[in-house]
N, C-alpha and C. Protein backbone atom coordinates (compact mmCIF):
# COMPACT_ATOMS: atom_id res chain seq x y z
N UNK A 1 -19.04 7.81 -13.31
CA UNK A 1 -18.98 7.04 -12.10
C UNK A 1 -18.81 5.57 -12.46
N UNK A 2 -17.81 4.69 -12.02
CA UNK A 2 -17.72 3.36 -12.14
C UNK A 2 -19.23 2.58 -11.07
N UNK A 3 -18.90 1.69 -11.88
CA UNK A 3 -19.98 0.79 -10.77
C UNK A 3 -19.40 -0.66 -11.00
N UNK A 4 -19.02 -1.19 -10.11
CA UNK A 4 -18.64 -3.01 -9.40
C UNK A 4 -19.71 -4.31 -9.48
N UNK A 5 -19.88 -4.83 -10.30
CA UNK A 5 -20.48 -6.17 -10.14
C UNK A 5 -19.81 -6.64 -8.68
N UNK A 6 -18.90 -7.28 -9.18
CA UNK A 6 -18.42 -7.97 -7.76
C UNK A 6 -16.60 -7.25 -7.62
N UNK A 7 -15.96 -7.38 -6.49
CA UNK A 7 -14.86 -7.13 -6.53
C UNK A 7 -14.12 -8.33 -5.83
N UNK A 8 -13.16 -8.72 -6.31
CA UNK A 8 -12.48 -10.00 -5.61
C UNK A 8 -11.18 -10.18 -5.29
N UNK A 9 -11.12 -10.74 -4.31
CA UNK A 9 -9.49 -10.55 -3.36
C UNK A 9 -8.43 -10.49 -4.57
N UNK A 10 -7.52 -9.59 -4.64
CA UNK A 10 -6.69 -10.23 -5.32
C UNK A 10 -5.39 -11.49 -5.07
N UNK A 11 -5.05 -12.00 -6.37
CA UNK A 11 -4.09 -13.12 -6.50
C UNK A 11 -2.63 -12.75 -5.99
N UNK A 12 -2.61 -13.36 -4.67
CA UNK A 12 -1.36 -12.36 -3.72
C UNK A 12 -0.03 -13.21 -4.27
N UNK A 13 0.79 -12.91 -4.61
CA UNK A 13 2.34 -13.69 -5.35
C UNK A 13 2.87 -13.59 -4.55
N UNK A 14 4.18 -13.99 -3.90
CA UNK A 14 5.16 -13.46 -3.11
C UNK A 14 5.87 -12.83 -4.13
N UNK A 15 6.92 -11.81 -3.13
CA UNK A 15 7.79 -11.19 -3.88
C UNK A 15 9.27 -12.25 -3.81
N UNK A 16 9.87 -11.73 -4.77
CA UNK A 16 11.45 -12.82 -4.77
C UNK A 16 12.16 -11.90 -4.15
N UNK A 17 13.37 -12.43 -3.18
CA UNK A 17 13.96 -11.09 -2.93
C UNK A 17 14.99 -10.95 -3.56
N UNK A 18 15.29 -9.82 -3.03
CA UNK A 18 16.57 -9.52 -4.29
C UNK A 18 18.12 -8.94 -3.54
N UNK A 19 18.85 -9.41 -4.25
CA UNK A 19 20.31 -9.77 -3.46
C UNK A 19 20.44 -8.21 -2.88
N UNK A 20 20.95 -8.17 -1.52
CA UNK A 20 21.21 -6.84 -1.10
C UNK A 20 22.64 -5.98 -0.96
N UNK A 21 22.96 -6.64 -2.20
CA UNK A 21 24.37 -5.80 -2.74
C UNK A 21 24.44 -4.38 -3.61
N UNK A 22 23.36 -3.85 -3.64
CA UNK A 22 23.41 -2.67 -4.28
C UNK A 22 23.86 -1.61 -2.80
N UNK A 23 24.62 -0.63 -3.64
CA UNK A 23 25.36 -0.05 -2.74
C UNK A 23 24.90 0.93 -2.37
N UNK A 24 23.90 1.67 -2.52
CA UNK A 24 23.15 2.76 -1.60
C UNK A 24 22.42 2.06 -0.47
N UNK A 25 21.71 1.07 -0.67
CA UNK A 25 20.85 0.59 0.40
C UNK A 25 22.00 0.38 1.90
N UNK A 26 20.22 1.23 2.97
CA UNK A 26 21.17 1.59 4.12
C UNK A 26 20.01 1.05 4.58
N UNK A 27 19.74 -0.29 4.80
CA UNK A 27 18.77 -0.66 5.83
C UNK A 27 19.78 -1.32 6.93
N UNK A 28 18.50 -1.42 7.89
CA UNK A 28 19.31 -1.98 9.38
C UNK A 28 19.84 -3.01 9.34
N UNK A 29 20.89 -3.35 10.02
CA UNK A 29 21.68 -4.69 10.22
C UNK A 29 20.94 -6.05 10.28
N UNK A 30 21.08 -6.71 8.98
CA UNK A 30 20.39 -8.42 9.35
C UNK A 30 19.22 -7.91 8.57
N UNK A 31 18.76 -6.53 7.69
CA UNK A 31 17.41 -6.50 7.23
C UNK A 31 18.00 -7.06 6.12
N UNK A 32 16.77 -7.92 4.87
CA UNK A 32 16.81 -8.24 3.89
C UNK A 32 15.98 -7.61 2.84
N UNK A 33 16.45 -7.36 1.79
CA UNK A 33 16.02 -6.61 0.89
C UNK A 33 15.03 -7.28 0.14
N UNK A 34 13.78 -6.88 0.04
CA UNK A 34 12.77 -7.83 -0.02
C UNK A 34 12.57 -7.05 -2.58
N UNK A 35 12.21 -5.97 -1.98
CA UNK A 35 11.76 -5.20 -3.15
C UNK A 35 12.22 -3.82 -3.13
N UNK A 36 12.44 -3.42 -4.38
CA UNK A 36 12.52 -1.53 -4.62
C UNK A 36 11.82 -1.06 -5.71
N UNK A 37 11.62 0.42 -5.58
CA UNK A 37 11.24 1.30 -6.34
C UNK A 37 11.17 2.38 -6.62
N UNK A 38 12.24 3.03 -7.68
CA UNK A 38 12.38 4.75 -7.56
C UNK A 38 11.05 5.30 -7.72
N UNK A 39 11.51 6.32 -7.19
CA UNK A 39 9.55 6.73 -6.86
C UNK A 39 9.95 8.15 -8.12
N UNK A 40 8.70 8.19 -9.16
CA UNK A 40 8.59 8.87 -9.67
C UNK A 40 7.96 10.06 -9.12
N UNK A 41 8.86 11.40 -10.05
CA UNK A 41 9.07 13.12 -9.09
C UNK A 41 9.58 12.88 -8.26
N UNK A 42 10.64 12.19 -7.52
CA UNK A 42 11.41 12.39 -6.16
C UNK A 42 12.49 11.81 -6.16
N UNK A 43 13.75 13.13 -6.76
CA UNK A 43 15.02 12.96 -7.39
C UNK A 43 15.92 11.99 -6.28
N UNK A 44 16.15 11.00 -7.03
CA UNK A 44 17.00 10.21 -5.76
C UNK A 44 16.15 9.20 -4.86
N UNK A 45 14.90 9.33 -4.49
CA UNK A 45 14.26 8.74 -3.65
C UNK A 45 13.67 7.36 -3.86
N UNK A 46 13.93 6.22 -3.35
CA UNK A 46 13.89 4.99 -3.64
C UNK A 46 12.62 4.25 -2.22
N UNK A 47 11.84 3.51 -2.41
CA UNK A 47 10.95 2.92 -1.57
C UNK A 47 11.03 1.53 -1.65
N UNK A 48 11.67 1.05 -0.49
CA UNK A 48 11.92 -0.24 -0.32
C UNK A 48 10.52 -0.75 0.75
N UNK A 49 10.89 -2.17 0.41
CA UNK A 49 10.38 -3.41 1.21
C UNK A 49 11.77 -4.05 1.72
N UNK A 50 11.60 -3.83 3.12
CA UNK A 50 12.67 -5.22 3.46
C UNK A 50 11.88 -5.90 4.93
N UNK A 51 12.66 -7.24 4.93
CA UNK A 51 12.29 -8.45 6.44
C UNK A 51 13.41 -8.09 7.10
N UNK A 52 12.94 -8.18 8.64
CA UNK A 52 13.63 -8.69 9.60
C UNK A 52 13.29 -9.65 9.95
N UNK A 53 12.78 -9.06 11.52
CA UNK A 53 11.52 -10.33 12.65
C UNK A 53 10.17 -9.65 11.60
N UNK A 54 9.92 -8.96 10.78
CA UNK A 54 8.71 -8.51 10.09
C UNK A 54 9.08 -7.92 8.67
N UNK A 55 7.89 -7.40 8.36
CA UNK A 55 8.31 -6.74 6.81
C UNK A 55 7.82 -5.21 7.53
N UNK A 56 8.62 -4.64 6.68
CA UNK A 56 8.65 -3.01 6.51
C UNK A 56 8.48 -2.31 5.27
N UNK A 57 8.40 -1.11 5.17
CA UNK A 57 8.01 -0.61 4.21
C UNK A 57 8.91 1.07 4.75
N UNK A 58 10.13 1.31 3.70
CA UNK A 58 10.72 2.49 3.79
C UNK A 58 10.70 3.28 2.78
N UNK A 59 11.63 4.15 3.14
CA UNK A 59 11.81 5.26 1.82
C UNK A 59 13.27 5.62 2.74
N UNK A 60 14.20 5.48 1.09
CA UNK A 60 15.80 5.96 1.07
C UNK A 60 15.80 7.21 0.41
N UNK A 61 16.83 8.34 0.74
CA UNK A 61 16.49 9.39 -0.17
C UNK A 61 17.92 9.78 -0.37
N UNK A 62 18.14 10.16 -1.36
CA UNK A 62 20.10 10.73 -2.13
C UNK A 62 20.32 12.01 -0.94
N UNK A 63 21.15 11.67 0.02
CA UNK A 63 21.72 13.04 0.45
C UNK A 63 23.17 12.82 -0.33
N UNK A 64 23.35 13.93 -1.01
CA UNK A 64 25.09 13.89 -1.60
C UNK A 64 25.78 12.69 -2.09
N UNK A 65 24.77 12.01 -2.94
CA UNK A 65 25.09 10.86 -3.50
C UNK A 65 25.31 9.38 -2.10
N UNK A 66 25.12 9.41 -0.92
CA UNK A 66 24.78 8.79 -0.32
C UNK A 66 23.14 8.44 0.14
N UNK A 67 22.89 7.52 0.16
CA UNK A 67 21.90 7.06 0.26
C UNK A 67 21.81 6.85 1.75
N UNK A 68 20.49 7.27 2.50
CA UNK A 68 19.93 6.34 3.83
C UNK A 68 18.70 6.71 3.80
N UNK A 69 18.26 5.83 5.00
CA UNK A 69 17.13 5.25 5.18
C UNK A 69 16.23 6.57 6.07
N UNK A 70 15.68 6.87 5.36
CA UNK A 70 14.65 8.23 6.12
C UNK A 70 13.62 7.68 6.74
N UNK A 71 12.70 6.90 6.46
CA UNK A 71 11.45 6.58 7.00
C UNK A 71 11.38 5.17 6.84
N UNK A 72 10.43 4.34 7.53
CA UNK A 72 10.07 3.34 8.15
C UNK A 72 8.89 3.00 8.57
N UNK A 73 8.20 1.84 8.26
CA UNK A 73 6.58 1.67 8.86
C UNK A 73 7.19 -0.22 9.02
N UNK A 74 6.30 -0.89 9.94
CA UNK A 74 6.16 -1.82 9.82
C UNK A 74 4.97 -2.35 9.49
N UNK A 75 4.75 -3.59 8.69
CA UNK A 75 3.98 -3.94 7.72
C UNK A 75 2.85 -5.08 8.62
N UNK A 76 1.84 -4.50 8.91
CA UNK A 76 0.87 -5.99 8.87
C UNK A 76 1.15 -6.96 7.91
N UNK A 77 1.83 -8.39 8.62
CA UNK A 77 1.74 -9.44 7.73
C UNK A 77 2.56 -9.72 6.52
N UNK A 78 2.97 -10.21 5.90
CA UNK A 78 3.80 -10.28 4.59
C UNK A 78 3.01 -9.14 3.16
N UNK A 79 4.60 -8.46 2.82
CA UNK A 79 4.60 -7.69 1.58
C UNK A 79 4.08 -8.62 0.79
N UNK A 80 3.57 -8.17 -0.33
CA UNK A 80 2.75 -9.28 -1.34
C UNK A 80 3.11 -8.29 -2.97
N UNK A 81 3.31 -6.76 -2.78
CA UNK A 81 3.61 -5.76 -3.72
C UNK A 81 3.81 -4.18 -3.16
N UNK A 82 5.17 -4.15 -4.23
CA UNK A 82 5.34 -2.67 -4.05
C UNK A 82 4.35 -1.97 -5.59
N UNK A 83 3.81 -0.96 -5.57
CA UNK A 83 3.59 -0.26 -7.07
C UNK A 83 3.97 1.15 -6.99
N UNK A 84 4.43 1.83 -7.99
CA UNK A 84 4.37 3.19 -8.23
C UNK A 84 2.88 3.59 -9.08
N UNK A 85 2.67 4.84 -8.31
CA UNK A 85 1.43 5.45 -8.42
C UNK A 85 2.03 6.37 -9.98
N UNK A 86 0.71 6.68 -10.71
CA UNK A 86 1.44 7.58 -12.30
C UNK A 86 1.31 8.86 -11.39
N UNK A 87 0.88 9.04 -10.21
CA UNK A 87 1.22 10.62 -9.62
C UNK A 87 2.26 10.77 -8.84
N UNK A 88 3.33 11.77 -9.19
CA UNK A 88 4.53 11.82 -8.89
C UNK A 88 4.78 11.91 -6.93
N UNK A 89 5.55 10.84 -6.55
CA UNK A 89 5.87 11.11 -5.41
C UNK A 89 4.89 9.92 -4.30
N UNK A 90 3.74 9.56 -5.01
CA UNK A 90 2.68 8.23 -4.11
C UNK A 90 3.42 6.83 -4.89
N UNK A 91 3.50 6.53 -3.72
CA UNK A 91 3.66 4.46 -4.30
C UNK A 91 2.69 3.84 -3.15
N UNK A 92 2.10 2.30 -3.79
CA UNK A 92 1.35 2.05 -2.52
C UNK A 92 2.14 0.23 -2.33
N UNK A 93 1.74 -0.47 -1.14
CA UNK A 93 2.03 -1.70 -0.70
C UNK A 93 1.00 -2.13 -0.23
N UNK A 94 1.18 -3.52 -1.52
CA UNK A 94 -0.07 -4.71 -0.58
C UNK A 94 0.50 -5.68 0.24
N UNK A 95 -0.01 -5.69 1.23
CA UNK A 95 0.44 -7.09 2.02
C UNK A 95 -0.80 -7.89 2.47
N UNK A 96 -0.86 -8.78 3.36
CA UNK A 96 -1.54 -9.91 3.62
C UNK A 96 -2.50 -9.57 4.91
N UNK A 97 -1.95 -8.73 5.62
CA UNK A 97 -2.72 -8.39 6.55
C UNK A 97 -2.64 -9.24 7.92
N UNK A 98 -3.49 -9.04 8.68
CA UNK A 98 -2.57 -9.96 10.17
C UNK A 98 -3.29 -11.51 10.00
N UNK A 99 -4.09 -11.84 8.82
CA UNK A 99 -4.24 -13.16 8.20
C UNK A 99 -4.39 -13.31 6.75
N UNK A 100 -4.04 -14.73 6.29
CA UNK A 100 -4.32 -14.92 4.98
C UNK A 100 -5.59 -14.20 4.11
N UNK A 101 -6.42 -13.94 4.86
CA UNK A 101 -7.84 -13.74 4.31
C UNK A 101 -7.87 -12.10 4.20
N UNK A 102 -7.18 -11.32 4.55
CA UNK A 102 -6.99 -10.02 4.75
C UNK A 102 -5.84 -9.15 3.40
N UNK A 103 -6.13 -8.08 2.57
CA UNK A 103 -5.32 -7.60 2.15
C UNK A 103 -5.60 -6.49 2.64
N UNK A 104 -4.01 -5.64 2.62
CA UNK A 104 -3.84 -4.33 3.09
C UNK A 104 -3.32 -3.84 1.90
N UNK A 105 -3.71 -2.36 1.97
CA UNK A 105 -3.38 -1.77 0.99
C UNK A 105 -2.65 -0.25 1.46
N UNK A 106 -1.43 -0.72 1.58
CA UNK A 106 -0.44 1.22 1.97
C UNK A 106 -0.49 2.39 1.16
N UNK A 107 -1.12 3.58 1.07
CA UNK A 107 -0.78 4.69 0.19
C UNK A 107 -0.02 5.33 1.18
N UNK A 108 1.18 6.32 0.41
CA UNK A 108 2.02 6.80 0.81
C UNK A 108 2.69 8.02 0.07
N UNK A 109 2.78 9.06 0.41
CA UNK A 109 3.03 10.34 -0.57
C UNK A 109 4.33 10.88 0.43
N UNK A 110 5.53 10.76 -0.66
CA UNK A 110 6.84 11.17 -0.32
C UNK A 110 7.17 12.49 -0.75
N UNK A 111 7.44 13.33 -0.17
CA UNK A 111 7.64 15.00 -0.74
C UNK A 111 9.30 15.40 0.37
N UNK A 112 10.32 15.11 -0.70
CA UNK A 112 11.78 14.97 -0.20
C UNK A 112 12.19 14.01 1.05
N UNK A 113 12.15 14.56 2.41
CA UNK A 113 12.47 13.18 3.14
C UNK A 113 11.37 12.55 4.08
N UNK A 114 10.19 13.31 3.90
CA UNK A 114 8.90 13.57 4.81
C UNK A 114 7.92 12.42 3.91
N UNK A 115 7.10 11.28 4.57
CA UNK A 115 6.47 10.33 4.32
C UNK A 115 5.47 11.08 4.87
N UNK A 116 4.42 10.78 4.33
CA UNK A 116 2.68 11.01 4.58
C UNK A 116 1.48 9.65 4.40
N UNK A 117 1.02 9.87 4.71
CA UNK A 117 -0.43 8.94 4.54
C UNK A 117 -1.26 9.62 2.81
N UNK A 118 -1.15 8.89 1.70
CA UNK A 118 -1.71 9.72 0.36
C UNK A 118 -3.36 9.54 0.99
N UNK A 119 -4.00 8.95 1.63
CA UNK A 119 -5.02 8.70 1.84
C UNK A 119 -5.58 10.18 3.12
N UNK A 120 -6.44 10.66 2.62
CA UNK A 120 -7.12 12.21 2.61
C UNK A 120 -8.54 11.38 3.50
N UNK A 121 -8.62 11.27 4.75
CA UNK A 121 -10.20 10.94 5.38
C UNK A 121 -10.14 9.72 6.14
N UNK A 122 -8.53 8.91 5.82
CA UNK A 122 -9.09 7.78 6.46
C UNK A 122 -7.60 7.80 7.50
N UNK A 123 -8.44 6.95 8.48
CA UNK A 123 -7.36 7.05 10.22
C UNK A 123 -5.59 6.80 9.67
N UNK A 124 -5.92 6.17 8.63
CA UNK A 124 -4.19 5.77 8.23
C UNK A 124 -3.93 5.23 7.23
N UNK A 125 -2.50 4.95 6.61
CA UNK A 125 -1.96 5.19 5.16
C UNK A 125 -2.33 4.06 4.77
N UNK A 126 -2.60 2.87 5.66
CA UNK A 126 -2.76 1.76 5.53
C UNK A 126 -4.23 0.82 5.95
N UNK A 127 -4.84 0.40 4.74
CA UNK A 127 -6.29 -0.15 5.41
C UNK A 127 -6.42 -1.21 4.93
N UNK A 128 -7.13 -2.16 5.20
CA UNK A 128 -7.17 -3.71 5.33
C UNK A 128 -9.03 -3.97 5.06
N UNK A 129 -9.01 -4.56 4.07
CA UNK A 129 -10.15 -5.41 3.97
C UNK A 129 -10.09 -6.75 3.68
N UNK A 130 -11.17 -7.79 4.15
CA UNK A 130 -11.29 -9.43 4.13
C UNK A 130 -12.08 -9.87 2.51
N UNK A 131 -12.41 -8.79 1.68
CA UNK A 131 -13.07 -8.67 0.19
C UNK A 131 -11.94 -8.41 -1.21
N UNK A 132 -10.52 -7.64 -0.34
CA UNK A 132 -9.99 -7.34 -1.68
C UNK A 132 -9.65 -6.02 -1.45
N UNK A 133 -8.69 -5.61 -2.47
CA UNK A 133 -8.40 -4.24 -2.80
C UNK A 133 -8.61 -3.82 -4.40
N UNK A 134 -8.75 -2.55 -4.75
CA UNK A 134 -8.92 -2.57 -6.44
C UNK A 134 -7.92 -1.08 -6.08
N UNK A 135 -6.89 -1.67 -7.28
CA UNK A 135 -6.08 0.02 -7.58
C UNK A 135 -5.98 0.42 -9.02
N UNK A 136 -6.78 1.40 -9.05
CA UNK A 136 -6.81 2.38 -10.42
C UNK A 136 -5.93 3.74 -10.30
N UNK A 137 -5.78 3.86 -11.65
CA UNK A 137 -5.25 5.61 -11.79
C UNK A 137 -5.75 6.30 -10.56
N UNK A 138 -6.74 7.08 -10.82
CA UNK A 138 -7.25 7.81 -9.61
C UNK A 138 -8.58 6.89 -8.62
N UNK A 139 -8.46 6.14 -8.75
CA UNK A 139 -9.29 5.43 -7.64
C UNK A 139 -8.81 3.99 -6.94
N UNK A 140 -8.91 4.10 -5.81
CA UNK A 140 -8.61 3.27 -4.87
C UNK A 140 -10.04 2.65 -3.49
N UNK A 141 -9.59 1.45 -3.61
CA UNK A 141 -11.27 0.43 -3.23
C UNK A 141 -10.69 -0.42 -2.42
N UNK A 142 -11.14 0.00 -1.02
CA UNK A 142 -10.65 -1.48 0.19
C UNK A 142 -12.16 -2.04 0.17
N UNK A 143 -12.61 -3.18 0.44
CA UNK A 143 -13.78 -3.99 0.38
C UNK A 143 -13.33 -5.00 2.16
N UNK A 144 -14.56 -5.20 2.55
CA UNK A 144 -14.69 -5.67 3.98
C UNK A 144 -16.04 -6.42 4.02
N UNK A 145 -16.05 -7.28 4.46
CA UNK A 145 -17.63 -8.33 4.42
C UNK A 145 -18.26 -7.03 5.72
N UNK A 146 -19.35 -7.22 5.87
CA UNK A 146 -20.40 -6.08 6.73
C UNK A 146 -21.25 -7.54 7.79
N UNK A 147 -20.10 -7.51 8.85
CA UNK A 147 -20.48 -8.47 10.20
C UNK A 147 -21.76 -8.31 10.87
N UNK A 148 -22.26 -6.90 10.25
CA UNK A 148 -23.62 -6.55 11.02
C UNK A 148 -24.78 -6.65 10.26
N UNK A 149 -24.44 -7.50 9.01
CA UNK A 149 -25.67 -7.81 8.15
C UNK A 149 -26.28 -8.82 8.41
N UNK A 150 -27.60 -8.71 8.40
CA UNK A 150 -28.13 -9.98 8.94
C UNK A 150 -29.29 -10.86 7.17
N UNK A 151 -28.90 -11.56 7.13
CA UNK A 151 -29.98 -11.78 5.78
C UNK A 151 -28.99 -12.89 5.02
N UNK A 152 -29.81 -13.43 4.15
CA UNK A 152 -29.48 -14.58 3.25
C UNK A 152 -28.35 -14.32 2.02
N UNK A 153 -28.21 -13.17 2.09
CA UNK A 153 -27.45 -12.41 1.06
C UNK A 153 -26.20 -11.93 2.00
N UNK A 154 -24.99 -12.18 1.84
CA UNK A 154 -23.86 -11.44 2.18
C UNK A 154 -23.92 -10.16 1.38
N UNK A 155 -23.27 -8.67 2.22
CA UNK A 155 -22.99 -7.55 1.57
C UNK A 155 -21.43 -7.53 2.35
N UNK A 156 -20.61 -6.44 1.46
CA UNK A 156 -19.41 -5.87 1.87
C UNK A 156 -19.64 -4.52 1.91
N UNK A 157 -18.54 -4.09 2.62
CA UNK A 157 -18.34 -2.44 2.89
C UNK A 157 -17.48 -1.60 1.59
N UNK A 158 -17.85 -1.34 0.96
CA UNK A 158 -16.88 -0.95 -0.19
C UNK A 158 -16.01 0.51 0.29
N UNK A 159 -14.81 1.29 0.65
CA UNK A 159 -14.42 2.11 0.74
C UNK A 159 -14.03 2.73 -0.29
N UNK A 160 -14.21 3.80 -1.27
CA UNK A 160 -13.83 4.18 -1.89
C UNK A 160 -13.12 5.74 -2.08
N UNK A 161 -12.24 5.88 -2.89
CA UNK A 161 -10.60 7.24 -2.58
C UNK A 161 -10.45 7.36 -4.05
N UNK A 162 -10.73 8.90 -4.28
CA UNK A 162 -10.68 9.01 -5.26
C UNK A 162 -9.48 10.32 -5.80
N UNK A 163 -8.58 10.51 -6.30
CA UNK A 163 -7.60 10.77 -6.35
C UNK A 163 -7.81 12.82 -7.00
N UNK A 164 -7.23 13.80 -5.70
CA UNK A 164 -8.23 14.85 -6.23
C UNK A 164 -7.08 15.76 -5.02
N UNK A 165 -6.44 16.69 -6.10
CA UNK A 165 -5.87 17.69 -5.07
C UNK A 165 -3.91 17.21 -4.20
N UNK A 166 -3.72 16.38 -5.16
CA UNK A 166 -2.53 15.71 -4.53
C UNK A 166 -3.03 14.89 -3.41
N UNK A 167 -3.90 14.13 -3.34
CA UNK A 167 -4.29 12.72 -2.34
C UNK A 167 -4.92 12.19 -2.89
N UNK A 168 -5.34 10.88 -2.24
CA UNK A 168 -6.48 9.90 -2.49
C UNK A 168 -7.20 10.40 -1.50
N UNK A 169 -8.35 10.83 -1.88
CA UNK A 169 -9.57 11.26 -0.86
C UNK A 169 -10.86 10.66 -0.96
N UNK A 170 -11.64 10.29 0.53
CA UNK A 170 -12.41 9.45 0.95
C UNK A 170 -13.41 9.98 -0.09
N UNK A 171 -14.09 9.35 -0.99
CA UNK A 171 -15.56 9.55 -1.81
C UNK A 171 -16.45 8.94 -0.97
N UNK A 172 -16.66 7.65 -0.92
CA UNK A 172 -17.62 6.92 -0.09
C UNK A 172 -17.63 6.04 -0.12
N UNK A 173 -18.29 5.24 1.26
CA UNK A 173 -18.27 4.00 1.91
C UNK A 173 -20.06 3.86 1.65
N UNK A 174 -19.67 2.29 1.01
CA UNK A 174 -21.09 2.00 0.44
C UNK A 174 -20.98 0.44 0.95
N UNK A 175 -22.68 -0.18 0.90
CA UNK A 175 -23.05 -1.20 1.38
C UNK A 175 -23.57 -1.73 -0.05
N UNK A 176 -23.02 -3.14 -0.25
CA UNK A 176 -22.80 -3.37 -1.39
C UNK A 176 -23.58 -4.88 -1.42
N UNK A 177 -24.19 -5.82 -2.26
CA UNK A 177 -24.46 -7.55 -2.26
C UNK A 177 -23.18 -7.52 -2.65
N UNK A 178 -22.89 -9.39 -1.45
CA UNK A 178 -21.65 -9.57 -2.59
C UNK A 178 -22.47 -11.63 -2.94
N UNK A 179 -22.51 -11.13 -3.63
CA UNK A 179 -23.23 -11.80 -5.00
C UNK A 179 -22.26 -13.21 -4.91
């Protein structure tokens, strides 16, 4: 079992974007190609970031050597990172959340043209804490300050997903000092 001294927001970069002349990409008219990533185990299948009026988060998949755009989410707040997961077929996205002080963290499990939520217990693929995110091999940690603590000591909500069965699945939500 790991155990956390403290966990702390991470150092959000922007992404650079990148020219949208590659010739499979089939995003919508006026979108800009923010980031990509072939998703490992999923022959052909590529997971973009692009802006419009917002950021998104897709998945392109090879029909017959043409490429389009299968799925689509729109993104709380600015992309900040795409990653590939070492388990074939999950990539996740951090963004900023609907303020600076907020990171979100997207898991997402692609199995041919069908997008899922990799996250096993929780309302959606995408969760947001004001403490930080931590991404490991098989474990995944949203952190949230705890508004209903009353005392001289701040605590956070630690969520923790621990990677078991083809998902990230809910282990437990713990009340934590944050020191």
């Amino acid at each position: 079992m790991f155990r956390f001294l403290a966990l702390l927001p991470l150092l959000i970069l922007p992404l650079r974007s990148a020219p949208t002349s590659t010739p499979h990409l089939s995003l919508p008219s006026g979108a800009v190609l923010v980031s990509s990533l072939a998703l490992k185990g999923s022959a052909g299948g590529v997971a973009v970031i692009y802006r419009t009026h917002a950021d998104f988060v897709g998945v392109e998949t090879d029909s017959s050597g043409s490429y389009r755009l299968t799925w689509s989410q729109k993104l709380t707040g600015r992309a900040t990172r795409i990653k590939a997961s070492p388990h074939a077929g999950i990539f996740f996205v951090v963004s900023t959340g609907d303020s600076p002080s907020r990171t979100c963290l997207g898991a997402f499990a692609v199995s041919g043209s069908n997008v899922k939520s990799a996250l096993s217990g929780a309302s959606s693929a995408i969760q947001c804490g004001d403490r930080g995110v931590l991404m490991g091999r098989n474990r995944l940690i949203v952190a949230r300050s705890d508004p209903a603590h009353k005392g001289s000591v701040p605590y956070r909500i630690q969520t923790s997903y621990v990677w078991s069965a083809g998902r990230f699945r809910l282990a437990s939500m713990s009340r934590v000092p944050d020191y």
